[in-house]
C-alpha atoms as a PDB file:
ATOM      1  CA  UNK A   1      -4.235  23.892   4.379  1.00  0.00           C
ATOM      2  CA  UNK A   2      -4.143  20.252   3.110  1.00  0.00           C
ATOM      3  CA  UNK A   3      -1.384  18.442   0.924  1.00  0.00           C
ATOM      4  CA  UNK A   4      -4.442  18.486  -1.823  1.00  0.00           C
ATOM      5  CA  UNK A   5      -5.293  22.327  -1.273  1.00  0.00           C
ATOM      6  CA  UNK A   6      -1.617  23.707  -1.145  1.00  0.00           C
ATOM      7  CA  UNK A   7      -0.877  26.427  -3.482  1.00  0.00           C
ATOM      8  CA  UNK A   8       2.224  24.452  -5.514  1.00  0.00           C
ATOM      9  CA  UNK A   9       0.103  21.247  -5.505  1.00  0.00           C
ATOM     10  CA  UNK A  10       3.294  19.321  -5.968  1.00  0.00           C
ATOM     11  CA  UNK A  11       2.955  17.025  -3.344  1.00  0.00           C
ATOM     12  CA  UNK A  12      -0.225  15.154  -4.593  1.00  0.00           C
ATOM     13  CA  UNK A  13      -2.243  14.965  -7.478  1.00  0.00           C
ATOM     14  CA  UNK A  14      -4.669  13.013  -8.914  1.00  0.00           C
ATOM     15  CA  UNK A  15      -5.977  12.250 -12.589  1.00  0.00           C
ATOM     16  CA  UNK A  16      -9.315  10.453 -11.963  1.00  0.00           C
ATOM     17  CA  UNK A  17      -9.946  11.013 -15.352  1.00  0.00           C
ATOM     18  CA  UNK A  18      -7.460   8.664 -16.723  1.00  0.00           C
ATOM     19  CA  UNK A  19      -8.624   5.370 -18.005  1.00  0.00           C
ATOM     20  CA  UNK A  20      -6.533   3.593 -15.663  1.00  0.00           C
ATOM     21  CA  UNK A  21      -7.341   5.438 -12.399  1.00  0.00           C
ATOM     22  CA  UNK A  22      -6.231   3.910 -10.291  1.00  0.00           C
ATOM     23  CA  UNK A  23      -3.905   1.999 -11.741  1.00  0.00           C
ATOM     24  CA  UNK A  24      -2.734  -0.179  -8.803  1.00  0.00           C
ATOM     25  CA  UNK A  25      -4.808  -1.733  -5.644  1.00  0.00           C
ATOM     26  CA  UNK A  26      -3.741  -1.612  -2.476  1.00  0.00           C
ATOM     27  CA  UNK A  27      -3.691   2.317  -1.830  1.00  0.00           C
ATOM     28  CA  UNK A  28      -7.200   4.137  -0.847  1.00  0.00           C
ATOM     29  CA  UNK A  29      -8.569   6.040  -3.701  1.00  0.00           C
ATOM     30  CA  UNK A  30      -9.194   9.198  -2.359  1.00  0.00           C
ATOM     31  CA  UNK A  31      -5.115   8.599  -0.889  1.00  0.00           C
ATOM     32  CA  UNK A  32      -3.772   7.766  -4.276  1.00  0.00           C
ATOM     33  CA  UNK A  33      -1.418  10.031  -6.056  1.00  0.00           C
ATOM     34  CA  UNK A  34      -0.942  10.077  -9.660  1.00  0.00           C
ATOM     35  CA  UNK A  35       2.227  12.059  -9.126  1.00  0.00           C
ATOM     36  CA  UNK A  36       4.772   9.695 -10.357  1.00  0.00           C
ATOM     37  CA  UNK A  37       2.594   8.198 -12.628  1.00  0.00           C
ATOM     38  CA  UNK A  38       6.257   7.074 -14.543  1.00  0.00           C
ATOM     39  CA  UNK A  39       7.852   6.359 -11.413  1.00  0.00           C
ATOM     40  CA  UNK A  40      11.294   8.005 -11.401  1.00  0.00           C
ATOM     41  CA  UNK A  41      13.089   5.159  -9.301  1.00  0.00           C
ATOM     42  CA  UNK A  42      12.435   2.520 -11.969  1.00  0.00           C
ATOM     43  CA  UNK A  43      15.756   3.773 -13.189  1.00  0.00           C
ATOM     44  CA  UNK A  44      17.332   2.451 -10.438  1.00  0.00           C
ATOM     45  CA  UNK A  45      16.494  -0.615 -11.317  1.00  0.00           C
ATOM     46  CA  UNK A  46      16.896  -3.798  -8.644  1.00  0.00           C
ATOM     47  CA  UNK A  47      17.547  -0.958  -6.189  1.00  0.00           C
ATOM     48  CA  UNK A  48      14.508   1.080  -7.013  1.00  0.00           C
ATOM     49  CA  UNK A  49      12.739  -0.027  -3.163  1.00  0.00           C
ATOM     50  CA  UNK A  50       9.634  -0.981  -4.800  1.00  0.00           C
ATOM     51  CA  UNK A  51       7.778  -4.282  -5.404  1.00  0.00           C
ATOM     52  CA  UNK A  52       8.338  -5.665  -8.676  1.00  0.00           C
ATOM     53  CA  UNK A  53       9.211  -8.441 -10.376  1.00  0.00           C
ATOM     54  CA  UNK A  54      11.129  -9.633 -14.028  1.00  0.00           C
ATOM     55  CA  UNK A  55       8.833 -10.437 -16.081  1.00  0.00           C
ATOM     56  CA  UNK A  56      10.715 -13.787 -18.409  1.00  0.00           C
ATOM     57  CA  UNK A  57      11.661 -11.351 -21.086  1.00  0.00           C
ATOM     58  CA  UNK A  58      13.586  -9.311 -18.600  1.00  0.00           C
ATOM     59  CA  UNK A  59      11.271  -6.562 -18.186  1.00  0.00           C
ATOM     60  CA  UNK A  60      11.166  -4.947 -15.214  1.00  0.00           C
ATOM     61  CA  UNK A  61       7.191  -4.843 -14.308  1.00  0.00           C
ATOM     62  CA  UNK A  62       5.874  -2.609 -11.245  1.00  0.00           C
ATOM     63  CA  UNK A  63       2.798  -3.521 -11.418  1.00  0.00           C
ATOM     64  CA  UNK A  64       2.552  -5.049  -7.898  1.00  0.00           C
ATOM     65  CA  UNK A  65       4.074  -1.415  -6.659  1.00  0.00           C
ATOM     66  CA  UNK A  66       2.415   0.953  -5.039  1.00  0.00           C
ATOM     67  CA  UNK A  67       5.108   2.910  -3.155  1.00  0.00           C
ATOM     68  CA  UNK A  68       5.102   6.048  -5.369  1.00  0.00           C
ATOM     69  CA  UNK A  69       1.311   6.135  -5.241  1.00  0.00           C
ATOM     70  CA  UNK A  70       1.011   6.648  -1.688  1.00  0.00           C
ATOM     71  CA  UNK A  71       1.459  10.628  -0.842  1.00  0.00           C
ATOM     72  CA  UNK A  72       3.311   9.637   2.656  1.00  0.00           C
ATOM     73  CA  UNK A  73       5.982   8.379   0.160  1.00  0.00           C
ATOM     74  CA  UNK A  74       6.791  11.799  -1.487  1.00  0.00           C
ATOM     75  CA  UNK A  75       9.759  12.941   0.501  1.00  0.00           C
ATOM     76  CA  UNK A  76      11.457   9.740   0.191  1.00  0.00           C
ATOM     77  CA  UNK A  77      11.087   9.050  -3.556  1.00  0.00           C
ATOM     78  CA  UNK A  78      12.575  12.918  -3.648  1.00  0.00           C
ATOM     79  CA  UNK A  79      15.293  11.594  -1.899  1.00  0.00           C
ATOM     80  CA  UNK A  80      16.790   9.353  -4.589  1.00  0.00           C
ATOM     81  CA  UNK A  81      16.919  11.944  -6.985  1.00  0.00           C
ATOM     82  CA  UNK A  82      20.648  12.563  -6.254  1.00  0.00           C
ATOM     83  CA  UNK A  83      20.992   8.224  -7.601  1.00  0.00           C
ATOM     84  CA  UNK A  84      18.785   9.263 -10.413  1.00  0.00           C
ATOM     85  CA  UNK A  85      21.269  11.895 -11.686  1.00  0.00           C
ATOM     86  CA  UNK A  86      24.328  10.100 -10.889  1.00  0.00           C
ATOM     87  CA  UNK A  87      22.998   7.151 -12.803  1.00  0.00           C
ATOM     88  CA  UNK A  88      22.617  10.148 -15.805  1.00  0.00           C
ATOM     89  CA  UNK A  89      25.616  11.553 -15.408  1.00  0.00           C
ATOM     90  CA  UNK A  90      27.579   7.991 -15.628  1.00  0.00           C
ATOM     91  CA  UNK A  91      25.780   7.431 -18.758  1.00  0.00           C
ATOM     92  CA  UNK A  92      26.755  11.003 -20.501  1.00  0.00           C
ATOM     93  CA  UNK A  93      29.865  10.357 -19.704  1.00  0.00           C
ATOM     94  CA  UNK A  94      29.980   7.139 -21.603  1.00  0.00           C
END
């Protein structure tokens, strides 16, 4: 069984429906992975791992990133959810 035919299909999806598919170059279509479409390490901010760059107005843009779009990349974007909730919990507690 292939990532694409597993029963969960959580490790790759695609939406080649959406007007934007795909939304980045750089990653094969038939490999690209609409999974994190809203990447959850932008959070993270400077430490996210990804390609990016401030835009002048100080927004962070991803455009250039393709690192949650590739399905290899799954298990380590995963990975940073413990930063992700830390970085929630700090601001609850706030």
């Amino acid at each position: 069984m292939t990532e694409k035919e597993n029963a969960s299909g959580s490790r790759f999806f695609q939406n080649r429906a959406c007007e934007y598919f795909p939304c980045h170059t750089g990653v094969p279509e038939e490999e690209f992975s609409c999974l994190f479409c809203y990447c959850p390490l932008y959070a993270l901010g400077k430490k996210c791992g990804g390609d990016f760059v401030y835009t002048e107005q100080g927004i962070k843009d991803c455009s250039g990133c393709t690192f949650p779009h590739r399905k290899e990349n799954y298990d380590a974007v995963l990975a940073r959810w413990g930063e992700i909730a830390a970085l929630v919990r700090r601001a609850d507690e706030e």
